[in-house]
Protein backbone atom coordinates (compact mmCIF):
# COMPACT_ATOMS: atom_id res chain seq x y z
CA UNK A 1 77.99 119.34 111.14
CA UNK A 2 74.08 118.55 110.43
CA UNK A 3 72.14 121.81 110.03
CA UNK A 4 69.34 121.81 112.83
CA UNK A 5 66.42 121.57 110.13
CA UNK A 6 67.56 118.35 108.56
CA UNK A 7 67.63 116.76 111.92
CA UNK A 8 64.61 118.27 113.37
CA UNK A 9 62.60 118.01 109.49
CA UNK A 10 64.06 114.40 109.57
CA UNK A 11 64.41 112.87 113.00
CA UNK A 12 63.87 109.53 112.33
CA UNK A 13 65.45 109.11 108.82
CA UNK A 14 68.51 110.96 109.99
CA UNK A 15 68.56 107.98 113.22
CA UNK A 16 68.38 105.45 110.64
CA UNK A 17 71.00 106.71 108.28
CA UNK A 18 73.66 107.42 111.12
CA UNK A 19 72.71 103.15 112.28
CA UNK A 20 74.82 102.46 108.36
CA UNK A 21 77.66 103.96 110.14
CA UNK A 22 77.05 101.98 113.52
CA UNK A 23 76.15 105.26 115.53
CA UNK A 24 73.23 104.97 117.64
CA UNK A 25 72.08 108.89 117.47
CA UNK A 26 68.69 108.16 119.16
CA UNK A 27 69.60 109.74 122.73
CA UNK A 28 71.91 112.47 121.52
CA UNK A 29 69.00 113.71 118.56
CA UNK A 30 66.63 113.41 121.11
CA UNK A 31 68.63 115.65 123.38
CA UNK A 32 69.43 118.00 120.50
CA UNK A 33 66.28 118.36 119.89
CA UNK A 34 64.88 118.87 123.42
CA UNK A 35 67.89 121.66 123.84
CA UNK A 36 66.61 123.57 120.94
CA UNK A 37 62.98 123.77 121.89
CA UNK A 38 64.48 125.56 125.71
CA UNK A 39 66.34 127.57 123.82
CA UNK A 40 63.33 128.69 121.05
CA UNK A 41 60.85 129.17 124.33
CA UNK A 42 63.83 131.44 126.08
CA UNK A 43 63.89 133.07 122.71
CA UNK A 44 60.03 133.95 122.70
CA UNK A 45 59.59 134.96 126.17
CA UNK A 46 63.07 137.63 125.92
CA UNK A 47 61.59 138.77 122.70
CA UNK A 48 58.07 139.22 124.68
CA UNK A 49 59.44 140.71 127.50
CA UNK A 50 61.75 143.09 125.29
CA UNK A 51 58.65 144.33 123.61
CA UNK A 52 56.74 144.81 127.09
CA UNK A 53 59.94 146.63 128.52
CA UNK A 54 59.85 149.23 125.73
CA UNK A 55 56.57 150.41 125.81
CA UNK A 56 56.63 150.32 130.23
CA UNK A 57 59.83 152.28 129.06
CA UNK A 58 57.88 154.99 127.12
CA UNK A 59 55.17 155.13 129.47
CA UNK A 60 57.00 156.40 132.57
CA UNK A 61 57.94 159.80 130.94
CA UNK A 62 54.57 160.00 130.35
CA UNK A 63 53.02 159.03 133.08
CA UNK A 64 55.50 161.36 135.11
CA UNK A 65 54.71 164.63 133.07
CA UNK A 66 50.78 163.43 133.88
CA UNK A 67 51.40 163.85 137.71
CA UNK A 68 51.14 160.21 138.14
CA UNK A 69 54.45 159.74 140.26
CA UNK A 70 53.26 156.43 141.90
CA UNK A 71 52.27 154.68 138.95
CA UNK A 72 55.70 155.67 137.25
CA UNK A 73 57.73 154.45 140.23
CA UNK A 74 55.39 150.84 139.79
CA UNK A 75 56.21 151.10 136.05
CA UNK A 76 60.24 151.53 137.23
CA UNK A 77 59.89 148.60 139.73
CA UNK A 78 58.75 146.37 136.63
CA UNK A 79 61.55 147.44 134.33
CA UNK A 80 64.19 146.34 136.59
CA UNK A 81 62.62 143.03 137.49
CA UNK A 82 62.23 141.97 133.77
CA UNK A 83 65.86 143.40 132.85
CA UNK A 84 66.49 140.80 135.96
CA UNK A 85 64.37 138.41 133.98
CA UNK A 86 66.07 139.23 130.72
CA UNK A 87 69.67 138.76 131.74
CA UNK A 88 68.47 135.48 133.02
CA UNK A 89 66.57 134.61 129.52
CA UNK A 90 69.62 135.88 128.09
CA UNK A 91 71.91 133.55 130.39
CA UNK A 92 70.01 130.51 129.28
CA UNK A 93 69.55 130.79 126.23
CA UNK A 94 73.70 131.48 125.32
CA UNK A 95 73.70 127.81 128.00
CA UNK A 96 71.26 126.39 125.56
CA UNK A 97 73.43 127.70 122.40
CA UNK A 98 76.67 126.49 123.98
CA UNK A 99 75.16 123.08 124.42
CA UNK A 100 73.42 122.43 120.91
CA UNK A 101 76.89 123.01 119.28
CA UNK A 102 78.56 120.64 121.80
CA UNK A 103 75.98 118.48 120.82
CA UNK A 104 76.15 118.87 116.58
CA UNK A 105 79.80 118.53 116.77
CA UNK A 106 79.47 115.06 118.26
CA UNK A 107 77.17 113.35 115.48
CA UNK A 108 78.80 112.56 112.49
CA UNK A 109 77.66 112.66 108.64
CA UNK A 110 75.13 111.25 107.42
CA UNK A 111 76.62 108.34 104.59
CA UNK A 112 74.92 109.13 101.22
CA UNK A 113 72.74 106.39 100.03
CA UNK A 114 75.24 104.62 98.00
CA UNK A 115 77.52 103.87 100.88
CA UNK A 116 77.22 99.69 101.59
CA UNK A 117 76.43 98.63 104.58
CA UNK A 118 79.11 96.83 106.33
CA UNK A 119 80.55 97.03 109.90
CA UNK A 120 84.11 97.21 109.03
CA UNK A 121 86.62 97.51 105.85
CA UNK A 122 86.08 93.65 105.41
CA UNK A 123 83.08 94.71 104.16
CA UNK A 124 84.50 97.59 101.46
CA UNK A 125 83.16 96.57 97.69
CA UNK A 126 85.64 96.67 95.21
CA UNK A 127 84.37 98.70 92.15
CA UNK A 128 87.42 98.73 89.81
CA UNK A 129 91.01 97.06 89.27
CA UNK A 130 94.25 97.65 87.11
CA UNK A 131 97.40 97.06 86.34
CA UNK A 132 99.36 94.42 86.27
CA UNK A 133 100.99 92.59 89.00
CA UNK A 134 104.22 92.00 88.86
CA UNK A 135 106.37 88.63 89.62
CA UNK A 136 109.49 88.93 91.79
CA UNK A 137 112.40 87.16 91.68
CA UNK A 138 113.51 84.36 94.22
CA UNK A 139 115.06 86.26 97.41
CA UNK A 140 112.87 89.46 97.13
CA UNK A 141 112.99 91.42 99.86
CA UNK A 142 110.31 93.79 101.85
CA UNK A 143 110.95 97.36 101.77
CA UNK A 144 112.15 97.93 104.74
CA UNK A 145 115.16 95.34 103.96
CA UNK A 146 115.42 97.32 100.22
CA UNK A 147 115.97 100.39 102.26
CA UNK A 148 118.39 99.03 104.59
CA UNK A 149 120.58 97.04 101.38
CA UNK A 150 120.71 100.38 99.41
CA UNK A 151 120.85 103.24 102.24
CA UNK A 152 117.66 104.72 101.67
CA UNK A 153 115.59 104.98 104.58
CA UNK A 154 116.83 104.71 108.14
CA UNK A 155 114.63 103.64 110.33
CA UNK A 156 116.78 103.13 113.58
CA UNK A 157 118.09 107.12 113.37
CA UNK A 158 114.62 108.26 113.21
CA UNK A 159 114.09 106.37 116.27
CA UNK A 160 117.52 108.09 118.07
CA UNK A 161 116.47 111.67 117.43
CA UNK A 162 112.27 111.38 117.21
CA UNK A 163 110.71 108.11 118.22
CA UNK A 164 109.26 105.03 116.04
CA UNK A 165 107.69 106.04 113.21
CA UNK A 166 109.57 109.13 111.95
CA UNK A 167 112.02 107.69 109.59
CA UNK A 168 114.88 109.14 107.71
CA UNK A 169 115.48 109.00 103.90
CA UNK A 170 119.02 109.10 102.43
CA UNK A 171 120.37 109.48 99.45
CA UNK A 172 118.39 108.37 96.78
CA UNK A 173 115.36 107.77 98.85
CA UNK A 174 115.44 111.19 99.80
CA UNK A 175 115.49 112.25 96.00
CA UNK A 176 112.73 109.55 95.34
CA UNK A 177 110.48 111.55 98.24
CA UNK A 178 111.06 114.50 96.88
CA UNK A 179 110.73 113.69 93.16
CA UNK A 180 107.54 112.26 94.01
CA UNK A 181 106.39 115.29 95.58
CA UNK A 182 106.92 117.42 92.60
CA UNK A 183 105.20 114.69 89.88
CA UNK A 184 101.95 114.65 92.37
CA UNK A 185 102.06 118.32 92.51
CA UNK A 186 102.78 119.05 88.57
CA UNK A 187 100.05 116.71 87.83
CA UNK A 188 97.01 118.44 90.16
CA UNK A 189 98.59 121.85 88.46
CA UNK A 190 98.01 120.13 85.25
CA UNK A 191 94.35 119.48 86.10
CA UNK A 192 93.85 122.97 87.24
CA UNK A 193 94.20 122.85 90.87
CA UNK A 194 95.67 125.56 92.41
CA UNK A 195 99.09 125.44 94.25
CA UNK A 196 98.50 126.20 98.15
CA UNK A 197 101.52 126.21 100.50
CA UNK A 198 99.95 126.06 103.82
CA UNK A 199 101.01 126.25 107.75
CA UNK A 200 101.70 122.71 109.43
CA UNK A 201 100.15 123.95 112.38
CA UNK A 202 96.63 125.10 112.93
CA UNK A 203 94.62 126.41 115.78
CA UNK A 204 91.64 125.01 117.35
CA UNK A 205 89.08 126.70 114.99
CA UNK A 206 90.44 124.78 112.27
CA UNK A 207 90.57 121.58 113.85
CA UNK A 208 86.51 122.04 114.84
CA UNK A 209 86.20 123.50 110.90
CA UNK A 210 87.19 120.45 109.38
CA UNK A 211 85.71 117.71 111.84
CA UNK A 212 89.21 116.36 113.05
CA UNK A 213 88.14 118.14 116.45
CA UNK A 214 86.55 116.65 118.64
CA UNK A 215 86.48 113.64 116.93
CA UNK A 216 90.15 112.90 116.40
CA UNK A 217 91.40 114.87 119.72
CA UNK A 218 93.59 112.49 120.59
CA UNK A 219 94.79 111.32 116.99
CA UNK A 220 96.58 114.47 116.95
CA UNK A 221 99.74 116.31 118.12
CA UNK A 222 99.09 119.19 120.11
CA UNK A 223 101.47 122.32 120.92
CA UNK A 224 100.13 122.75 124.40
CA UNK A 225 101.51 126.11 125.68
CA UNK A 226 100.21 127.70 121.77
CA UNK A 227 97.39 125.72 121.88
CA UNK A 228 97.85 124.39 118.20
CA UNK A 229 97.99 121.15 116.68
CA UNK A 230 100.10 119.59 113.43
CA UNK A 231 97.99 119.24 110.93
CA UNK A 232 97.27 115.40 109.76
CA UNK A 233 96.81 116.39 106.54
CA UNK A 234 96.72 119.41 104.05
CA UNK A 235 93.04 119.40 104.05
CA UNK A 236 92.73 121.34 107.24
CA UNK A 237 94.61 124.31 106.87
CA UNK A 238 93.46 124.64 103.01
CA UNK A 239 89.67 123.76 103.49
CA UNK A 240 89.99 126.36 106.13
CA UNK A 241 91.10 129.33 103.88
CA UNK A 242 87.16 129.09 103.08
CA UNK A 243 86.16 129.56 106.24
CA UNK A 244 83.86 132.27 107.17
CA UNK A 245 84.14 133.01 103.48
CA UNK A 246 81.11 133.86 101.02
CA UNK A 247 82.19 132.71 97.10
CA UNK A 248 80.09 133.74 94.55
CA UNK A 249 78.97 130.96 92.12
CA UNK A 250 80.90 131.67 89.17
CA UNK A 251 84.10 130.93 91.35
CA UNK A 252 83.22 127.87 91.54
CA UNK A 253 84.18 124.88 91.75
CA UNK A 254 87.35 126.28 94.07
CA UNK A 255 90.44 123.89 93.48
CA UNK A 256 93.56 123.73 95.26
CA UNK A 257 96.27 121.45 95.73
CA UNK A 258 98.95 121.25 98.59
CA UNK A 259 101.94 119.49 99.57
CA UNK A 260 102.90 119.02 103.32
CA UNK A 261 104.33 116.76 105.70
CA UNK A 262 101.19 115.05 107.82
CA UNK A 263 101.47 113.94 111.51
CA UNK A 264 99.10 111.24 113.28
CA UNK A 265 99.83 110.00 116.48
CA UNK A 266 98.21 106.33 115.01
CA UNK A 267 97.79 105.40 119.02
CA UNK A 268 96.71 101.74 119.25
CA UNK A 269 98.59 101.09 115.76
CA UNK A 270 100.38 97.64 116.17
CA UNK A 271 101.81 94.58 114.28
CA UNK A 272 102.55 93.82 110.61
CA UNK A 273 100.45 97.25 109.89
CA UNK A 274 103.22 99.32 111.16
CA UNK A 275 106.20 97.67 110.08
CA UNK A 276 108.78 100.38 107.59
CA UNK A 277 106.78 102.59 105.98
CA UNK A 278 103.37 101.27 106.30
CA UNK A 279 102.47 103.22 109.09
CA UNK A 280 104.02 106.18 110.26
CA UNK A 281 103.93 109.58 112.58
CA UNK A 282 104.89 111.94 109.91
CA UNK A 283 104.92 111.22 106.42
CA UNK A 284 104.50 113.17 103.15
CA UNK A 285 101.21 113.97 100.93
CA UNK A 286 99.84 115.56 98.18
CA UNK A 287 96.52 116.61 98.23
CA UNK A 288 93.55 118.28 96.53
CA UNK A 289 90.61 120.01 97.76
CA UNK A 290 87.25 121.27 95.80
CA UNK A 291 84.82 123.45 97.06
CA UNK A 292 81.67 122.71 95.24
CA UNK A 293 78.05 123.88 94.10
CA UNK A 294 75.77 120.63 95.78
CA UNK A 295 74.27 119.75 92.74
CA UNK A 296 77.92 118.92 91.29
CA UNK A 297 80.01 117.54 94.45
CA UNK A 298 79.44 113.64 92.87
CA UNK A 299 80.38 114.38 89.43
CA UNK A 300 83.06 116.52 90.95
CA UNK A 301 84.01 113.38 93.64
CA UNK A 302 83.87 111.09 89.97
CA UNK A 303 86.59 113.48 88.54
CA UNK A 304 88.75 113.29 91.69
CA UNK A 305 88.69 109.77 91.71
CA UNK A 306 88.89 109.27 87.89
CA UNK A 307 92.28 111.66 88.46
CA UNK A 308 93.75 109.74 91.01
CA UNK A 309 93.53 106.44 89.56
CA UNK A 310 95.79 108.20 86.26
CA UNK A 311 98.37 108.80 88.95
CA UNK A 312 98.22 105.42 90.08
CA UNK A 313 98.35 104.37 86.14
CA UNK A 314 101.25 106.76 85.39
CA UNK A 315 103.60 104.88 88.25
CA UNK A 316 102.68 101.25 86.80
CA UNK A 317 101.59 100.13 90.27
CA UNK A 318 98.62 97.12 90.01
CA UNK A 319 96.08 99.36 92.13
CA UNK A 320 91.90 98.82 93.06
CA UNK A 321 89.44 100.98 93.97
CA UNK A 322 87.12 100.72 97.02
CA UNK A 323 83.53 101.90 98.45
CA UNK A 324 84.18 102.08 101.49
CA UNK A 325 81.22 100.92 103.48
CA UNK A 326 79.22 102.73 106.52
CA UNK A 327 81.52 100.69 109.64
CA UNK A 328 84.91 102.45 107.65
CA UNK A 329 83.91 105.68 106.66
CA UNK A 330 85.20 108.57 108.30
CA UNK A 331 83.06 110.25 111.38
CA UNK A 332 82.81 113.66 108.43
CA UNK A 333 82.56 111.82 105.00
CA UNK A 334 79.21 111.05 103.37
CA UNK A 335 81.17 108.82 101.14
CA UNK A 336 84.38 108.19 100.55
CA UNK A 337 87.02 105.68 97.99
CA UNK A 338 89.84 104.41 98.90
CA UNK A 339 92.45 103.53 96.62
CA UNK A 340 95.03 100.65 97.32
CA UNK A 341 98.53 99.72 95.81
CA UNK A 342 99.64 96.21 95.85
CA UNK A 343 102.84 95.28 97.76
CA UNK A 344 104.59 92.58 95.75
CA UNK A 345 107.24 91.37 98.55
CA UNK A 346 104.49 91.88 101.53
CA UNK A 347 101.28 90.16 99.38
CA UNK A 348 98.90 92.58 100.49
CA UNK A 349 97.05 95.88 99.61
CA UNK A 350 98.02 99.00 100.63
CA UNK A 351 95.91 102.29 100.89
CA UNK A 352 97.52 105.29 99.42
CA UNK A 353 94.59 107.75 98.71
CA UNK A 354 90.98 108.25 100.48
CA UNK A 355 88.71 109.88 98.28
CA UNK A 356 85.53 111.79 99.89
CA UNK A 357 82.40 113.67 99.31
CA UNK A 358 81.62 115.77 102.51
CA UNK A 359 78.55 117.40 101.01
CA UNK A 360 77.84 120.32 103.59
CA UNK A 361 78.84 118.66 106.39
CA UNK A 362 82.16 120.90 106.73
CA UNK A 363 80.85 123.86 105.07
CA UNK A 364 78.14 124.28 108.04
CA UNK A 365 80.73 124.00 110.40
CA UNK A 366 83.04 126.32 108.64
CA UNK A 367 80.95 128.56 107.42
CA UNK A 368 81.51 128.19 103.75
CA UNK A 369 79.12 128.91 101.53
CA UNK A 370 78.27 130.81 98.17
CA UNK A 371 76.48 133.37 96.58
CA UNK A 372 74.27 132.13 93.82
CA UNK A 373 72.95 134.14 91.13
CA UNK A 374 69.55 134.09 92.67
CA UNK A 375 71.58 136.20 95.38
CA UNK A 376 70.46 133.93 98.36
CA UNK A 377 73.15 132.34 100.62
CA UNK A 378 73.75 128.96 99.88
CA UNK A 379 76.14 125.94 101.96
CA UNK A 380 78.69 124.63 99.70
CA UNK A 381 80.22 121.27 99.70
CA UNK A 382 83.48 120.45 100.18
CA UNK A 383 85.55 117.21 98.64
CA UNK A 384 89.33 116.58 99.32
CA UNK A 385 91.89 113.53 98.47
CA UNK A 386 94.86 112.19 98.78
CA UNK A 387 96.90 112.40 95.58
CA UNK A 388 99.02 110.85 96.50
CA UNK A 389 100.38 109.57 100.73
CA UNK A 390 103.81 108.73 99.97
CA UNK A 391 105.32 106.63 102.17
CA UNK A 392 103.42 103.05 100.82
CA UNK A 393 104.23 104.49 97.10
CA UNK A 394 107.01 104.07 98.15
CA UNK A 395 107.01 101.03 99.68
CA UNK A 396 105.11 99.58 96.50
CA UNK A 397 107.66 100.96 93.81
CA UNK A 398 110.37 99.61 96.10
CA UNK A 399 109.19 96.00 96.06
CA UNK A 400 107.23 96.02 93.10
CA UNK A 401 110.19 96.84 90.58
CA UNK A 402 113.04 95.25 92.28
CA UNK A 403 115.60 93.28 90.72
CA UNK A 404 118.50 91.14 91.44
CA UNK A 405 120.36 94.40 90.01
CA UNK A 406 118.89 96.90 91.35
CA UNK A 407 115.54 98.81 91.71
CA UNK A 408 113.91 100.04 88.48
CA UNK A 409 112.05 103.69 87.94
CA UNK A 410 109.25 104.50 86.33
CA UNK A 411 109.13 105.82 83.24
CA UNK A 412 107.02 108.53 84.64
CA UNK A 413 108.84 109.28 87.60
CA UNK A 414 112.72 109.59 85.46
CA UNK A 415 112.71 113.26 84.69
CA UNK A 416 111.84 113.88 88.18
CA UNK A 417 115.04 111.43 89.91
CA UNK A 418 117.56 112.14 87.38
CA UNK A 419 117.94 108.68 87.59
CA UNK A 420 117.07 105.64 85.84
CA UNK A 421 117.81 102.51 88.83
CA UNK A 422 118.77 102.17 92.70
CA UNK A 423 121.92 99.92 92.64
């Protein structure tokens, strides 16, 4: 969340930032601001009155061993009325606390000046391209019809035992999944990111650590009688091993990598956009996570995305990279890429990896910050990515390198199958 001295240092150019992501924050930095002046004035007079209260403390012995039994009664009276006073002080300002983080957890990142401005992902700028796309033969088929044709993914079983959008892979789809899995996670080892095997569940804390809470309340699946929610990615559970934690600076940068499965609830999620695997409840990622010094989080964010577009190269896959502008970015991201895959049968891009700088927007809320060698106490910044979502991967090498004989693996990808086609 925003520390309270860049929005009260900042008012107005914090307002106008948060308008690139189409949030009005006038009322709600106004009333952040009001709350914290209550609670600064409660703060005064307790600290006043505390001061008062000792010495009318340490005058009624001595006013008692003077004789002076009426004035040290008077000098009683007072004590308890401004303990009365205090607990009240006290009362308010904890009200006043309560509400300021209520109100900080409600306004999002600010977008870093590079961020276009743009109201939705119509208006994302494309800043690079590759690959090369490839031409189908007559009679190619979707994905979902590939899966069906060579008993890969079952769709309508998922349905039987979960609901729409948890699918079931067979076969060699299953050994495609999991092959992939182990490529994406040999890769980030390769880079130096550290292997993290974390819970699919997390509590509350977490959720609020990472920004997916309150924002994305009801995005989320949550365990109601453990209070604890599936995680929708890896990033929660792993950026929250830093929580509450102090690094010191030669530690850093801090780079892990995870596999897990990832449930979204996707409510509202309709159409084209959800047909086979192009939108699901749970699905399978890879992803990375750096904990950064702020004068290296971009150059670090460069790196991540440099990384992920050499697993994007390594599968063959025609891909582009966007900058995503203010009216798409994330309610926690100051700026984020998006990578996209393109779909051969379906004629249309496909995200597979978001990208983001969070600069301290997570560490305040989690805590997570480092000690530098000047010894003072300084936020970090955290950065995480996809690398890769699976399921439109899949989809893409599915459609992309089918034939009328089969589908074709990628070079990359065959030590990890143990198999060279789909027929």
């Amino acid at each position: 969340m925003l520390t309270l001295k860049v929005i009260t240092e900042n008012t107005q150019d914090v307002i106008n930032k948060l308008a690139k992501k189409h949030f009005d924050a006038k009322a709600i930095i106004n009333e952040v601001i009001e709350t914290d002046k209550k609670r600064k004035a409660a703060q005064r007079q307790l600290d006043a009155n505390l001061s008062e209260l000792n010495g009318l403390s340490k005058s009624i012995g001595r006013l008692m061993q003077e004789g002076q039994k009426e004035a040290a009664e008077a000098a009683r009276t007072q004590v308890a009325r401004m303990k009365e006073s205090n607990k009240q002080l006290e009362a308010d300002m904890k009200e006043s606390e309560q509400r300021l983080t209520e109100l900080l957890w409600q306004i999002p990142n600010l977008p870093a000046d590079s961020v276009p401005e743009g109201k939705s992902a119509d208006d994302n700028v494309t800043e690079k391209t590759g690959g090369t796309m490839p031409a189908l033969h007559d009679g190619a088929l979707p994905h979902w019809e590939l899966a069906k044709k060579y008993d890969l993914i079952d769709f309508e079983l998922g349905v039987k035992i979960t609901g729409a959008g948890f699918p079931v892979y067979k076969q060699k789809g299953a050994q495609l999944q999991r092959a992939l899995i182990n490529f994406f996670l040999d890769n980030a080892r390769e880079a130096g990111y550290v292997e993290i095997q974390p819970p699919y569940a997390v509590n509350a804390d977490s959720g609020y650590g990472t920004g997916q809470l309150p924002d994305k309340e009801g995005q989320m699946y949550h365990v109601g009688q453990d209070d604890l929610y599936l995680i929708p990615t890896a990033e929660v559970p792993v950026t929250n091993l830093y929580r509450d934690v102090i690094l010191e600076e030669k530690d850093l940068p801090v780079k892990n990598t995870a596999y897990s499965a990832c449930f979204r609830r996707e409510a509202g999620s309709y159409g084209k956009d959800v047909r086979g695997l192009n939108r699901l409840h749970q699905f399978d990622k890879v992803e990375i996570v750096r904990i950064e010094k702020p004068e290296r989080s971009y150059e670090s964010l460069q790196e991540m995305v440099d990384y992920v577009q050499t697993l994007v190269e390594k599968l063959a896959l025609p891909w582009r990279i966007l900058r995503l502008s203010g009216g798409d970015m994330s309610f926690t991201s100051a700026l984020t890429f998006d990578f996209e895959v393109f779909s051969a049968a379906q004629q249309r891009w496909l995200e597979v990896s978001s990208v983001s700088n969070f600069e301290s927007y997570q560490a305040n809320r989690l805590k997570c910050r480092y000690r530098g060698e000047d010894k003072k106490i300084h936020l970090c910044h955290t950065l995480n990515g996809s690398a890769l979502a699976l399921p439109r991967i899949v989809a893409a090498l599915l459609e992309n390198n089918q034939t009328p004989d089969g589908i074709l693996i990628p070079e990359a990808l065959k030590p990890y199958t143990g198999f060279e086609r789909i027929d």
